[in-house]
Protein backbone atom coordinates (compact mmCIF):
# COMPACT_ATOMS: atom_id res chain seq x y z
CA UNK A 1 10.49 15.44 -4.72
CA UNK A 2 11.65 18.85 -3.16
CA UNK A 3 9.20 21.29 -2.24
CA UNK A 4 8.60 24.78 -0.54
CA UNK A 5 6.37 27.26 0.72
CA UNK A 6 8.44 30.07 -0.95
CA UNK A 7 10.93 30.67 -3.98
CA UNK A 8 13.58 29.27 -1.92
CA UNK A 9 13.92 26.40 -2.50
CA UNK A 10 16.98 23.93 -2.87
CA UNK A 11 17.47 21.15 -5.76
CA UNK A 12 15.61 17.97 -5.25
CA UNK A 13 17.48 14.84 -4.51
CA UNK A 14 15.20 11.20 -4.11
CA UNK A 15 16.86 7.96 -3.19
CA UNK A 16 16.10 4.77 -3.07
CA UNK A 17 17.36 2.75 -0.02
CA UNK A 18 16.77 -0.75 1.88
CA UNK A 19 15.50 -0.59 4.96
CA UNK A 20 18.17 -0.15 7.13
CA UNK A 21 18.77 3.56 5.81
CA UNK A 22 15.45 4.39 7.79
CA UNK A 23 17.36 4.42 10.62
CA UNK A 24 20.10 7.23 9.71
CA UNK A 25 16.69 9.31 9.02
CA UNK A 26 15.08 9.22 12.02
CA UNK A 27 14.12 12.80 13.12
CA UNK A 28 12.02 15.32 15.23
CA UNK A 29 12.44 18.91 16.35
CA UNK A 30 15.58 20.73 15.37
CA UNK A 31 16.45 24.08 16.96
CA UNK A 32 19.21 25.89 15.68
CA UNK A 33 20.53 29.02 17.20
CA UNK A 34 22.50 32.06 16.45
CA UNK A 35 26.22 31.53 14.94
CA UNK A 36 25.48 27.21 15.20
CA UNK A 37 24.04 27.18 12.04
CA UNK A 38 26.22 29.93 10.01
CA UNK A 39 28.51 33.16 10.72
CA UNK A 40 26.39 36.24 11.57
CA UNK A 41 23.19 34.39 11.82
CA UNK A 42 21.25 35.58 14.97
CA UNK A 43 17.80 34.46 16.69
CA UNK A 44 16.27 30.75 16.98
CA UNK A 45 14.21 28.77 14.60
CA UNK A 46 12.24 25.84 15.66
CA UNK A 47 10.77 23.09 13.20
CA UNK A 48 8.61 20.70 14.54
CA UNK A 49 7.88 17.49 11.87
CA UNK A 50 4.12 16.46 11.46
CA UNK A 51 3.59 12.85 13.18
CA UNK A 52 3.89 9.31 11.29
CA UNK A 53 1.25 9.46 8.98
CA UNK A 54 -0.50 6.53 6.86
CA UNK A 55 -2.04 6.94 3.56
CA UNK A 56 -3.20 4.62 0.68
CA UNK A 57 -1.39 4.58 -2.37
CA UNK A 58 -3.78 6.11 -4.64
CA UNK A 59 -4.72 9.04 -2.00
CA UNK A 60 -0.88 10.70 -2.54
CA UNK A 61 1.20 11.80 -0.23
CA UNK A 62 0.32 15.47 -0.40
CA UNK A 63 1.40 17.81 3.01
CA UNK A 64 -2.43 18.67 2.88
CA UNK A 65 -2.85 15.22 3.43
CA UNK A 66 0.05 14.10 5.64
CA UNK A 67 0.97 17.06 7.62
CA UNK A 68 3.03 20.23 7.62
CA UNK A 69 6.13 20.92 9.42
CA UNK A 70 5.58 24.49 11.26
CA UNK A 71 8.79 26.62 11.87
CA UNK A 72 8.87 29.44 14.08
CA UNK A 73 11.60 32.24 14.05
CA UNK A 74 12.38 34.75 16.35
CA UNK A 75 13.45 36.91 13.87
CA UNK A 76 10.96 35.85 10.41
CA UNK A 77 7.70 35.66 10.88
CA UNK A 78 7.46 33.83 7.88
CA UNK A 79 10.29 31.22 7.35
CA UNK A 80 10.90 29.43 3.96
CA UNK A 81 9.75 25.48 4.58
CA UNK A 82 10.85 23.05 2.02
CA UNK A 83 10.81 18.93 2.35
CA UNK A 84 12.69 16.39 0.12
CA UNK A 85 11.00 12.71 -0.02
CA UNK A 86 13.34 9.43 0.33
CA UNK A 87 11.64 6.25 -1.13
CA UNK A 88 12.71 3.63 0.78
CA UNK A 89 11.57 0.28 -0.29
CA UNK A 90 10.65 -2.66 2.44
CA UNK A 91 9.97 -6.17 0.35
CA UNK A 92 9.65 -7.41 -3.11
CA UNK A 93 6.68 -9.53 -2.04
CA UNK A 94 3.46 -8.86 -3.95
CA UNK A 95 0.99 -9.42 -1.30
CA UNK A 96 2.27 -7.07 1.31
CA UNK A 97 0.73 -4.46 2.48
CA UNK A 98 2.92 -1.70 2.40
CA UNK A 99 4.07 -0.32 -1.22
CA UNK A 100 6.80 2.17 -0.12
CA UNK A 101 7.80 4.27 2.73
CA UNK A 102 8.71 7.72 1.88
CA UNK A 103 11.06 9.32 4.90
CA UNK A 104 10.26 13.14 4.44
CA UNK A 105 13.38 15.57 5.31
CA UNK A 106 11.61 18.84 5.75
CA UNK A 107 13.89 21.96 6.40
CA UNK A 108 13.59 25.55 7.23
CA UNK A 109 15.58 29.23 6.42
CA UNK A 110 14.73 32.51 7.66
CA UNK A 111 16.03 35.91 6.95
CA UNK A 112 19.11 35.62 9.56
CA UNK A 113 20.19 32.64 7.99
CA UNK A 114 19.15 29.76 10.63
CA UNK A 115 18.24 26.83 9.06
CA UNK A 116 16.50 23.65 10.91
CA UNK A 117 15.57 20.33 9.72
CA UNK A 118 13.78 17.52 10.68
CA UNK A 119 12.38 14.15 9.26
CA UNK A 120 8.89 12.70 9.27
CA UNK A 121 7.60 8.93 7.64
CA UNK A 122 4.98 8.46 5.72
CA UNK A 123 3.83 4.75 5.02
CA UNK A 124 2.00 4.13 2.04
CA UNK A 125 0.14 1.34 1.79
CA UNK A 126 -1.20 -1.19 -1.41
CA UNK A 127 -4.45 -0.09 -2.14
CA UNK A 128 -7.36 -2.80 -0.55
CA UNK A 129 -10.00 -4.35 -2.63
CA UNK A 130 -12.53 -7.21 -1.67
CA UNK A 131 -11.66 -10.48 -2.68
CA UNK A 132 -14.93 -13.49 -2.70
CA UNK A 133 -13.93 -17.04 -4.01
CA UNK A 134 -16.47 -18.69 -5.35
CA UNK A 135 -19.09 -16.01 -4.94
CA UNK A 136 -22.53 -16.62 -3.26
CA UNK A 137 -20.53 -19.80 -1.82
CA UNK A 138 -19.62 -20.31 1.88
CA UNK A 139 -17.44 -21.23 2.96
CA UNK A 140 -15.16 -21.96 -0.12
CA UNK A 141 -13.95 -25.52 -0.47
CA UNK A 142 -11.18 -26.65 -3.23
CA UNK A 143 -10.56 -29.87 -3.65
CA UNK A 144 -6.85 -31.31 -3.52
CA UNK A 145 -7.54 -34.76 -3.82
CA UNK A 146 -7.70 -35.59 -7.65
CA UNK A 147 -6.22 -33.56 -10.68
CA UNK A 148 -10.13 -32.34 -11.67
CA UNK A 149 -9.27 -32.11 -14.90
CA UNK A 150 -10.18 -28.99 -16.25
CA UNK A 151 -11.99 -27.75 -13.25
CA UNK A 152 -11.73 -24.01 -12.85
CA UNK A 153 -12.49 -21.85 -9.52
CA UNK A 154 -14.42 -18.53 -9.85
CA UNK A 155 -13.23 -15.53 -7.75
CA UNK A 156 -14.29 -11.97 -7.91
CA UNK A 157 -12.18 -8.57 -7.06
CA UNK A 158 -15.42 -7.12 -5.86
CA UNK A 159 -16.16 -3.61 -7.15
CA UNK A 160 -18.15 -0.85 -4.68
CA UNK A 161 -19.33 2.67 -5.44
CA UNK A 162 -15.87 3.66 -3.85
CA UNK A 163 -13.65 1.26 -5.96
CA UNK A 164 -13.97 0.67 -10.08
CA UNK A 165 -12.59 -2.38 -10.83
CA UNK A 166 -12.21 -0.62 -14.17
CA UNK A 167 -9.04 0.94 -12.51
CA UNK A 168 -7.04 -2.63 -12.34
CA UNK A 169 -5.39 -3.83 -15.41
CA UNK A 170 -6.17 -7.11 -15.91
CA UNK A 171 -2.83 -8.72 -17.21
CA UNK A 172 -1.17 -7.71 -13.78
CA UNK A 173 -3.66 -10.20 -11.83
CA UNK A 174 -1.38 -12.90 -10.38
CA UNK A 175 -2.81 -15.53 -7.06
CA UNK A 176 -0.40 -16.21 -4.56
CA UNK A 177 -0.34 -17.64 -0.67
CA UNK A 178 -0.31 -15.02 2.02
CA UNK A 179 2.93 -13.53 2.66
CA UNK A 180 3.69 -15.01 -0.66
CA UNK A 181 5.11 -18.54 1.06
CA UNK A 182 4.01 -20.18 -2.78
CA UNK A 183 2.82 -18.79 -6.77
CA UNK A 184 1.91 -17.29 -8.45
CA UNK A 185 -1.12 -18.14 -10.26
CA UNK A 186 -2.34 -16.17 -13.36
CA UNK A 187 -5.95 -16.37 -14.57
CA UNK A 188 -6.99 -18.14 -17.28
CA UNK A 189 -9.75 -15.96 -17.86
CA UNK A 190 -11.27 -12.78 -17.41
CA UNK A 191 -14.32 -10.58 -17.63
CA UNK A 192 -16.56 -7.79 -16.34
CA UNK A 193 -19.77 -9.10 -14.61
CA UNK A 194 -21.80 -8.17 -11.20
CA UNK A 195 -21.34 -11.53 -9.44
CA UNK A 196 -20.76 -10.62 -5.92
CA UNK A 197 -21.77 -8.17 -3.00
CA UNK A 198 -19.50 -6.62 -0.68
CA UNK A 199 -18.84 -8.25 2.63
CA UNK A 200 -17.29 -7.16 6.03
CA UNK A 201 -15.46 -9.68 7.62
CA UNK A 202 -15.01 -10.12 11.50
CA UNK A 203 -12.92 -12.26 11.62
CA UNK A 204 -9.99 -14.03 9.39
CA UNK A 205 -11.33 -15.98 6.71
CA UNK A 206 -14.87 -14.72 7.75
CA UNK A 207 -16.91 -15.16 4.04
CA UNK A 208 -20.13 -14.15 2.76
CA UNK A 209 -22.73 -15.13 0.30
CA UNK A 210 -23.75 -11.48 -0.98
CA UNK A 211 -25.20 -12.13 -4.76
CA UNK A 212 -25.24 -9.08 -7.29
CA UNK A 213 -25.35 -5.73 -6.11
CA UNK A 214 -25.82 -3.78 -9.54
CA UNK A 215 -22.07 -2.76 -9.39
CA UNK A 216 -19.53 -4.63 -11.60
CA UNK A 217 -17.17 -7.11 -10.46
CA UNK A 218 -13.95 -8.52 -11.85
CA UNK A 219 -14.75 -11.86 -12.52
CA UNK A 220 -11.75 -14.12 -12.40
CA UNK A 221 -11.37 -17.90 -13.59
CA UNK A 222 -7.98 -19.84 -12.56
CA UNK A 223 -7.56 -23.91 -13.07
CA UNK A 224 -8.02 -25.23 -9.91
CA UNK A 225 -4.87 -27.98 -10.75
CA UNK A 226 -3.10 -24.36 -10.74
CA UNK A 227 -3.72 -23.54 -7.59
CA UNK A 228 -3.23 -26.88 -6.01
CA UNK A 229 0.07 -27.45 -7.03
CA UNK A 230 1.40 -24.06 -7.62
CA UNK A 231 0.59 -22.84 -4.07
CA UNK A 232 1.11 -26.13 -2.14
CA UNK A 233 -2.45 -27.15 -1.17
CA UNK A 234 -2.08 -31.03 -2.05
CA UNK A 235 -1.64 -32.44 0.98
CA UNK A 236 -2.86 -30.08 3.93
CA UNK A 237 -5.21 -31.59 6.15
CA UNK A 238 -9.23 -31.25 5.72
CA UNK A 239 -10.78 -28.32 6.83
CA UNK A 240 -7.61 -26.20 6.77
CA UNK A 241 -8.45 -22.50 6.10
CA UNK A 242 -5.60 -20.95 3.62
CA UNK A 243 -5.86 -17.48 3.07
CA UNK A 244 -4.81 -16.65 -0.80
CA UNK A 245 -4.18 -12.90 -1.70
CA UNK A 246 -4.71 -11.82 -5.60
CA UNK A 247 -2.35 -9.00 -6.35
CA UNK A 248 -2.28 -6.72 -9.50
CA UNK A 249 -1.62 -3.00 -10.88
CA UNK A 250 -4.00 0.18 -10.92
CA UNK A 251 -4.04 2.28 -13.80
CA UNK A 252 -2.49 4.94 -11.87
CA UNK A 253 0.41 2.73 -10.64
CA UNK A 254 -0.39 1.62 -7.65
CA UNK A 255 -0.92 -1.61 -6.70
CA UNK A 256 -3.20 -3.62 -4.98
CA UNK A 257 -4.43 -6.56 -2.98
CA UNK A 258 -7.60 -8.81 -2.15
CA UNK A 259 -7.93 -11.60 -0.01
CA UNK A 260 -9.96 -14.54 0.87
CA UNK A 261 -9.81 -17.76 2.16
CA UNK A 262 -10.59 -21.75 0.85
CA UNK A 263 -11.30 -24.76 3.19
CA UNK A 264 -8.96 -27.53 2.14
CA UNK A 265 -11.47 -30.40 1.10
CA UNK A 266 -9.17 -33.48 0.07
């Protein structure tokens, strides 16, 4: 979207591009002097971009939050600033992190008629949420060796005083191997219910065994035949640690990822 800092302003143009058009937008200070930038203009205008910044999806991508561009004019002492935001979009892959990149053209007028421009990128990332397989249990074995039936596995999207699992909508839940090498899964069941604690890993595939905390959880039921075949578990060696990722929407339109690990137990 196009913005300014004044009433002039130009019309907003957003595109959508792979990744390779990040390069044609790479950017930093601009000066532009005198008659370079149009007939009769006089003076020099600077604009310097605010650095990369990186924001969660669901904090915006507000200048307040990301940085503003500052011009300076020899002959204004108050030059019109306006940006326009590029979306440029880096996988279709559910369970990585990033969600979009917006490259942000900012550009600046003053009263002679200089103009200056310069780019800055602002990588917004899926929102995070805590992810516990088989809460209370630690580590979190599956076993691959026999069909089980109608065994199911318990997860939890952990909620915190910070993060309402309220927010996620349910039907967009789907399971898949990091870096989505197999799935997806979908739940076969669903519910509200304080299960779990949180937990701060140190480590990859670090787990806890953190009971109820007196905040809600999003308790999560998939059939563990699912997840075995679906994501390519039958036949990796005992005691392998696979990291799985559960990915889903916000109500706001964001989306999100958890993670945890199982210990293949054939």
């Amino acid at each position: 979207m196009n913005h300014s800092s004044s009433p002039r302003s130009r019309p907003t143009t957003i595109f959508f591009l792979g990744i390779a058009g990040i390069a044609a937008l790479v950017g930093g200070i601009v000066v532009a002097r005198g008659a370079s930038t149009r007939a009769g203009s006089s003076g020099t205008l600077v604009l310097t971009c605010p650095p990369l910044a990186k924001v969660y999806c669901s904090m915006g991508t507000m200048p307040s939050l990301t940085g503003e561009a500052v011009a300076t004019s020899t002959v204004d002492p108050a030059p019109t600033v306006t940006y326009v935001d590029t979306l440029v979009n880096i996988s279709n892959c559910p369970t990585d992190r990033f969600e979009h990149v917006v490259m942000r053209r900012w550009s600046a007028f003053d009263s002679a008629g200089n103009s200056a421009e310069c780019d800055q990128q602002i990588d917004v990332i899926k929102d995070l949420f805590l992810l516990d397989i088989k809460p209370t249990s630690c580590p979190n074995p599956i076993q691959t060796g026999s069909n089980g039936g109608g065994a199911t596995v318990s997860m939890a999207v952990v909620g915190t005083l910070a993060q309402s699992v309220v927010d996620i909508v349910p039907g967009s839940i789907q399971l898949w191997r990091e870096g989505c090498q197999r799935g997806p899964v979908t739940p076969i069941s669903w519910g509200y219910e304080d299960v779990a604690g949180p937990h701060a890993p140190r480590q990859a595939c670090d787990c806890g065994t953190a009971g109820p905390d007196g905040t809600i959880d999003l308790r999560l039921g998939f059939s563990r035949q699912q997840i075995v075949d679906l994501l390519g578990l039958k036949g990796l060696p005992n005691g392998t640690m696979v990291p799985l990722v559960v990915t889903g929407t916000l109500t706001n339109g964001c989306r999100f990822r958890a993670s945890d690990c199982v210990r293949i137990q054939g």
